[in-house]
Protein backbone atom coordinates (compact mmCIF):
# COMPACT_ATOMS: atom_id res chain seq x y z
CA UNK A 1 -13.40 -13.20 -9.72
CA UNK A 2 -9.86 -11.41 -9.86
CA UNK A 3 -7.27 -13.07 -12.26
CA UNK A 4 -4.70 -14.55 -10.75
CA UNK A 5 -1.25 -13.12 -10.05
CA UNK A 6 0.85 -14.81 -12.97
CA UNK A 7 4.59 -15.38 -11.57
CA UNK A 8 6.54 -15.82 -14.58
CA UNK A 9 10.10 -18.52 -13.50
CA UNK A 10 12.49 -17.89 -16.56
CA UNK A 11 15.79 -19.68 -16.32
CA UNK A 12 19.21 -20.73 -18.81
CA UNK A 13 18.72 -23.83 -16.75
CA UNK A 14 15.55 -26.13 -15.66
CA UNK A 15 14.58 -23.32 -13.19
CA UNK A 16 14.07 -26.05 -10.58
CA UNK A 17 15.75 -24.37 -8.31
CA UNK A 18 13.61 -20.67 -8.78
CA UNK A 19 10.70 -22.10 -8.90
CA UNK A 20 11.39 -24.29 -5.24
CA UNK A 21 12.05 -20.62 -3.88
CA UNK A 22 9.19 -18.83 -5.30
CA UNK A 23 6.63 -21.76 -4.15
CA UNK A 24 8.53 -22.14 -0.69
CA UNK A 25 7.65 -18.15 -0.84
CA UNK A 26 4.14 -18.11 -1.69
CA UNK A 27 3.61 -20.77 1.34
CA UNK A 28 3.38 -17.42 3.56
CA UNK A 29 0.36 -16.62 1.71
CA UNK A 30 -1.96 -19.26 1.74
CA UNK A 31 -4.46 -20.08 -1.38
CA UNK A 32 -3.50 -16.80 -2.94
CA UNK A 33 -4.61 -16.63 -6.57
CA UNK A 34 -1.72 -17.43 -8.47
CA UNK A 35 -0.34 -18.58 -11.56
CA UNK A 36 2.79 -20.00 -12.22
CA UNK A 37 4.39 -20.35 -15.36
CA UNK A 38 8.03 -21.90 -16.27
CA UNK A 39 10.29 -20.85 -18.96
CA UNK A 40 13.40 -23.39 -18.71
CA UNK A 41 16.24 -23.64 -20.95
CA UNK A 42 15.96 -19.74 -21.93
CA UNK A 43 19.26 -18.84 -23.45
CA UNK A 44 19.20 -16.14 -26.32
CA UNK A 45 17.78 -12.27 -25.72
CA UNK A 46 14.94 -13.47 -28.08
CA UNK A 47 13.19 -15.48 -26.14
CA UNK A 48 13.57 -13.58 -23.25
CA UNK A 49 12.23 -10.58 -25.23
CA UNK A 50 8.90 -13.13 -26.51
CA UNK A 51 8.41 -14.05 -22.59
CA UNK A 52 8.74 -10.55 -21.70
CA UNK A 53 5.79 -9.69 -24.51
CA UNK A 54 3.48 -12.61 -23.26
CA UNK A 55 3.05 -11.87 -20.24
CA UNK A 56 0.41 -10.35 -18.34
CA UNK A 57 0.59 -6.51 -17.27
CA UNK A 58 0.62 -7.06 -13.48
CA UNK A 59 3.02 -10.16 -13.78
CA UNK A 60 5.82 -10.65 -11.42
CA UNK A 61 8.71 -12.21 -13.74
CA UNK A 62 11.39 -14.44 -11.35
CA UNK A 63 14.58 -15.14 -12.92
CA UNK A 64 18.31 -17.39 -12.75
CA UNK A 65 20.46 -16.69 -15.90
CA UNK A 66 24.06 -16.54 -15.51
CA UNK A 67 24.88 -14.74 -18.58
CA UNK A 68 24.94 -10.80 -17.84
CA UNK A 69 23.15 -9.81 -21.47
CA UNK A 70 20.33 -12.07 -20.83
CA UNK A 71 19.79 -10.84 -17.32
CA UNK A 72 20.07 -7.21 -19.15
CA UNK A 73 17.54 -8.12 -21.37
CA UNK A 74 15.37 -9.89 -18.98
CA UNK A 75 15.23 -6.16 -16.96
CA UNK A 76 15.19 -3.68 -19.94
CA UNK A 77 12.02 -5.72 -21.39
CA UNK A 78 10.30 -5.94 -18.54
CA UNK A 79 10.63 -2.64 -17.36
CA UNK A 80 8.99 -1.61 -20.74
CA UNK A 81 6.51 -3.73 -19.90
CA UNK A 82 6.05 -2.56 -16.85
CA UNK A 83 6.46 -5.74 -15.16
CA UNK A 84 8.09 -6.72 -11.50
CA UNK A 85 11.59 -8.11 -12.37
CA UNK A 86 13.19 -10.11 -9.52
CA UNK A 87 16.93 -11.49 -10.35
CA UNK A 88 17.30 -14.38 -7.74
CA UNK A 89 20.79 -15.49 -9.11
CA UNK A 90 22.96 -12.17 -10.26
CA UNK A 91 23.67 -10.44 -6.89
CA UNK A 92 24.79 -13.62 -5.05
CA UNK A 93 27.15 -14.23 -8.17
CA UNK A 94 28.51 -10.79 -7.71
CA UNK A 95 28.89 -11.03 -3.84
CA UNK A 96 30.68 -14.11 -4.12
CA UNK A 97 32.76 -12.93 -6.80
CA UNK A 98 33.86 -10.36 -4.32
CA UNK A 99 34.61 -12.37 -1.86
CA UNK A 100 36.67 -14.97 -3.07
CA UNK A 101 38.37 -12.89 -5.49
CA UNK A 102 37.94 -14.85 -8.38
CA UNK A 103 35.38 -14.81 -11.79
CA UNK A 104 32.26 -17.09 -12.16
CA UNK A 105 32.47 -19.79 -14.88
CA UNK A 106 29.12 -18.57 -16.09
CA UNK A 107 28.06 -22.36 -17.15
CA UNK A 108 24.60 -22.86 -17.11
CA UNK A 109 22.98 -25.26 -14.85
CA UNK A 110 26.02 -26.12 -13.58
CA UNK A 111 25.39 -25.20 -9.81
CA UNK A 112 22.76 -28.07 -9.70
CA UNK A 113 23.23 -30.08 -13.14
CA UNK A 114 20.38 -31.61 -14.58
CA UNK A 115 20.06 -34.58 -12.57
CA UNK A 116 17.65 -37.20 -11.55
CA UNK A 117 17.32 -35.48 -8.13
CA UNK A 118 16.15 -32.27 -9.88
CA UNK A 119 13.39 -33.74 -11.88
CA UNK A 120 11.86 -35.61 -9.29
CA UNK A 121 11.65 -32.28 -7.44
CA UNK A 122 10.11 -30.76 -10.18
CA UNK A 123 7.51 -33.75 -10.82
CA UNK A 124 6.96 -33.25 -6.74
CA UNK A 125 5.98 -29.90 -6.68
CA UNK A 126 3.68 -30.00 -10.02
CA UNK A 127 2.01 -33.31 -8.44
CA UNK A 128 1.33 -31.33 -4.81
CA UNK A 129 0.41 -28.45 -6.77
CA UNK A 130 -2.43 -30.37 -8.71
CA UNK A 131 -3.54 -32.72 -5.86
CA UNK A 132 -4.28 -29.74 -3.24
CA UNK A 133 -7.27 -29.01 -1.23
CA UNK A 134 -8.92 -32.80 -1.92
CA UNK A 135 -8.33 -31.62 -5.96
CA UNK A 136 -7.89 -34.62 -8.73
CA UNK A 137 -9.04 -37.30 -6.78
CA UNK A 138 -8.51 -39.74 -9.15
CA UNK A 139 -4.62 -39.31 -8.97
CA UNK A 140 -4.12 -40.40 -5.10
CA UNK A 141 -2.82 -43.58 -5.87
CA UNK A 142 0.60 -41.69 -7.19
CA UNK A 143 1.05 -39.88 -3.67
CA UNK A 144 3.55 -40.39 -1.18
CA UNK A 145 1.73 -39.19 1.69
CA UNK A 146 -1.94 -37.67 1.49
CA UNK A 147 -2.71 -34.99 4.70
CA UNK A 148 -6.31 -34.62 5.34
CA UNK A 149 -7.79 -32.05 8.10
CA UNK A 150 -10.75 -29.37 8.65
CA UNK A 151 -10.03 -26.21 6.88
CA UNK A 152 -7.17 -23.81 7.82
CA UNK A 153 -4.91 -25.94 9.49
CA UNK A 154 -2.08 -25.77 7.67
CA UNK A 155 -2.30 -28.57 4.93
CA UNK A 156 -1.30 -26.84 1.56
CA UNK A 157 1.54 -24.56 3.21
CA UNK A 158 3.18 -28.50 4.70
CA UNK A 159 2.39 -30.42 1.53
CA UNK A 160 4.07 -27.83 -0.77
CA UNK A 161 7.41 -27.77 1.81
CA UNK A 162 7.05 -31.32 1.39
CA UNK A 163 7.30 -31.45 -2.15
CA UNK A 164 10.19 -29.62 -2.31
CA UNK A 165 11.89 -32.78 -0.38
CA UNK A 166 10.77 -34.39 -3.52
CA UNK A 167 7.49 -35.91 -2.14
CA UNK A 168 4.49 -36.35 -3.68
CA UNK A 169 1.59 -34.70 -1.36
CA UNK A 170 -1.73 -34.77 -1.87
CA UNK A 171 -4.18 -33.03 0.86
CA UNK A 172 -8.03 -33.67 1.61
CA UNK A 173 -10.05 -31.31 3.53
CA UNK A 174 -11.94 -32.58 6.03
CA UNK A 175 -15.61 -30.76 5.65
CA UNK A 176 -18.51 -31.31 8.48
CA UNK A 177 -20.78 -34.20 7.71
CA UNK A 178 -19.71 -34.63 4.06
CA UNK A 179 -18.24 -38.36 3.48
CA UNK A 180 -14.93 -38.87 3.00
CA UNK A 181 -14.22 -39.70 -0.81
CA UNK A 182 -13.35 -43.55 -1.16
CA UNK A 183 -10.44 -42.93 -3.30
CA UNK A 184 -8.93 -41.65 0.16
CA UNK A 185 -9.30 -44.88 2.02
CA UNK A 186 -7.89 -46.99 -1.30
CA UNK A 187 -5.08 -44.71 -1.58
CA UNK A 188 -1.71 -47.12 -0.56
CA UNK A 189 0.28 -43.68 0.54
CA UNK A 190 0.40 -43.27 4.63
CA UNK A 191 -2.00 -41.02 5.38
CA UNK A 192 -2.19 -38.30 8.32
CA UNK A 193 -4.10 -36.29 10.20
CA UNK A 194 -3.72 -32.64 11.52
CA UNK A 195 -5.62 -31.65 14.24
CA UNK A 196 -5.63 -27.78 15.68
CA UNK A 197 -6.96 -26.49 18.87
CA UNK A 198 -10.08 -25.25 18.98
CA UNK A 199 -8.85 -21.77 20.56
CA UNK A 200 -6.13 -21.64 17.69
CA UNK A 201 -8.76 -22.15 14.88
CA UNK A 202 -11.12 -19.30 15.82
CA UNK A 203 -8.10 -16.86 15.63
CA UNK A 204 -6.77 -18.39 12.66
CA UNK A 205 -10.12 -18.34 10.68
CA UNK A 206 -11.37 -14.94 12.68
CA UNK A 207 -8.04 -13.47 11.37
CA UNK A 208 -8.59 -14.75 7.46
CA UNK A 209 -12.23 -13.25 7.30
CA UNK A 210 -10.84 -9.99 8.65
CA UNK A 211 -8.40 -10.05 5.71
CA UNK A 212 -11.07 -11.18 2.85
CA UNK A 213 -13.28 -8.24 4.29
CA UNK A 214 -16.16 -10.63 4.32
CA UNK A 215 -18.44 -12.33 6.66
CA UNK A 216 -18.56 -15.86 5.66
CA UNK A 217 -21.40 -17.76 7.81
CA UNK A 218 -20.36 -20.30 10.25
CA UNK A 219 -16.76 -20.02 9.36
CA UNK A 220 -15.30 -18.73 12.28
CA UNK A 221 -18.13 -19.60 14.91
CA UNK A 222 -16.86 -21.41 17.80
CA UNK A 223 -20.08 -24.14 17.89
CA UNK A 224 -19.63 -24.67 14.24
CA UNK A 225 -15.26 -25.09 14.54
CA UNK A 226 -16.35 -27.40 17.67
CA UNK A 227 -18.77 -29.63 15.69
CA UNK A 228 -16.32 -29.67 12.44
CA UNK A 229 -13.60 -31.06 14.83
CA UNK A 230 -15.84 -33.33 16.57
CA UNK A 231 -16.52 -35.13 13.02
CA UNK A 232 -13.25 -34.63 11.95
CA UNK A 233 -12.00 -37.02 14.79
CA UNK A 234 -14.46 -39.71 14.17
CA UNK A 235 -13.41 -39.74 10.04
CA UNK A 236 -9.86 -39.90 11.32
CA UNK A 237 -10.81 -43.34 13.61
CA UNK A 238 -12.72 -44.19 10.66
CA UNK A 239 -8.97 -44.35 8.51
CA UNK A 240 -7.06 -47.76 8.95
CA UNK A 241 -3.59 -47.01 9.96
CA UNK A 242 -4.02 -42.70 9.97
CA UNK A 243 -1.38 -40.91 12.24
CA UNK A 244 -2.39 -38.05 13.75
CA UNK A 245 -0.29 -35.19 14.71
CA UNK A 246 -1.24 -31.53 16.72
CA UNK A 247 -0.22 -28.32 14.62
CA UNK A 248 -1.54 -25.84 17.13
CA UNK A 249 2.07 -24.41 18.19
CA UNK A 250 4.36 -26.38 15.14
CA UNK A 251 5.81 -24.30 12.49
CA UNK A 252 5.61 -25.92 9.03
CA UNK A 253 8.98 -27.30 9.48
CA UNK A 254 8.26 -28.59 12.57
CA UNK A 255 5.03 -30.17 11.24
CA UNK A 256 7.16 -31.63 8.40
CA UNK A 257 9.98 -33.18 10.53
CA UNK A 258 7.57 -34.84 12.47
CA UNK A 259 6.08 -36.16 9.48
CA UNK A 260 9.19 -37.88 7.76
CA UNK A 261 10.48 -38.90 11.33
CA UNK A 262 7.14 -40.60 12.60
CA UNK A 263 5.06 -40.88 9.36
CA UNK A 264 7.15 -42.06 6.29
């Protein structure tokens, strides 16, 4: 097995706000492997230098400082390191600097302050991120809305967009003839169903196997996809009070909107 990608989130701040963007990011890529570690509160060229020297060789370091010398830093020792530096923060600064003609007050934290609304974000996004793909069962009784369906219909990229609205989503696959886990029924959080046509999920799963340069029995079969559906529809009548909801042709933003319009 590969080691995950490790995405290092470095901020002078809570890096709340870095860390929404790189996980809103990685939602293009599925269930890559990937590691994300936070660095918050990061506000001497020390530390930035020890983070720098932790971190894997292949890392991709992510960072929001608004003090030039640690943004300096943050570049010089990672390019030693021969890491991927991204500065998320320091261009817009200098753009808008331009543009309204006047100097930056170079406080940190003080473009989102470290408020109650910020921490629940962050507790969102860790709970989601813990609680995917029917993970940590035993937690489901903290969500605010658990999404169940068969595999590849778009339940981790919609719970993690979620999150950053400052829900907590938990999602359970749906997998053919094996029982639905109890906690799941005793969970109080509304629950919901996706459902995909079956047309839609050949592509979708055809197209993933192509990319893992694998065969993987049974996974992209049309009988199988037609008989995983089949069950998933009777677990779904088998859920008191379950909403169901078609993501064939819904973007994730779609797919959420409908969900905090007709769900929550």
């Amino acid at each position: 097995m590969t080691e995950p990608l490790e995405i290092l989130v470095v901020s002078d701040a809570t890096g709340a706000t870095a860390e929404a963007v790189v996980t809103s990011t990685l939602v293009q890529f599925g269930r890559a492997n990937i590691r994300i570690r936070r660095f918050p509160f990061t506000r001497s060229v020390s530390q930035v230098r020890d983070i720098a020297a932790g971190a894997a060789g292949h890392a991709v370091v992510v960072f929001t400082f608004v003090a030039p010398e640690l943004g300096d830093a943050m570049i010089e020792a990672g390019e030693a390191r021969g890491l991927v530096v991204v500065d998320l923060l320091g261009p817009l600064i200098g753009i808008f600097a331009d543009a309204l003609q006047s100097l930056p007050s170079r406080t940190p934290g003080v473009f989102r302050g470290q408020t109650e609304e910020t921490f629940k974000m962050i507790e969102a996004i860790h709970y989601t991120r813990r609680h995917d793909d029917g993970q940590r069962l035993e937690g489901l009784g903290e969500a605010d809305l658990i999404i169940l369906g068969v595999s590849r219909t778009g339940k981790t990229p919609t719970s993690v967009f979620l999150s950053c609205r400052k829900l907590k989503v938990a999602n359970v696959p749906i997998i053919l003839d094996a029982a639905l886990p109890e906690e799941v029924r005793l969970a109080p959080a509304p629950k919901v169903g996706f459902r995909m046509q079956i047309e839609r999920q050949v592509q979708v799963r055809g197209e993933r196997a192509s990319r893992m340069g694998a065969r993987i029995p049974l996974y992209s079969d049309r009988a199988h996809i037609l008989a995983e559906l089949a069950y998933c529809d009777r677990v779904y009548r088998s859920i008191a009070g379950i909403r169901t909801v078609d993501v064939t042709n819904r973007s994730i933003e779609e797919t959420s909107d409908w969900i905090t319009h007709n769900v929550l």
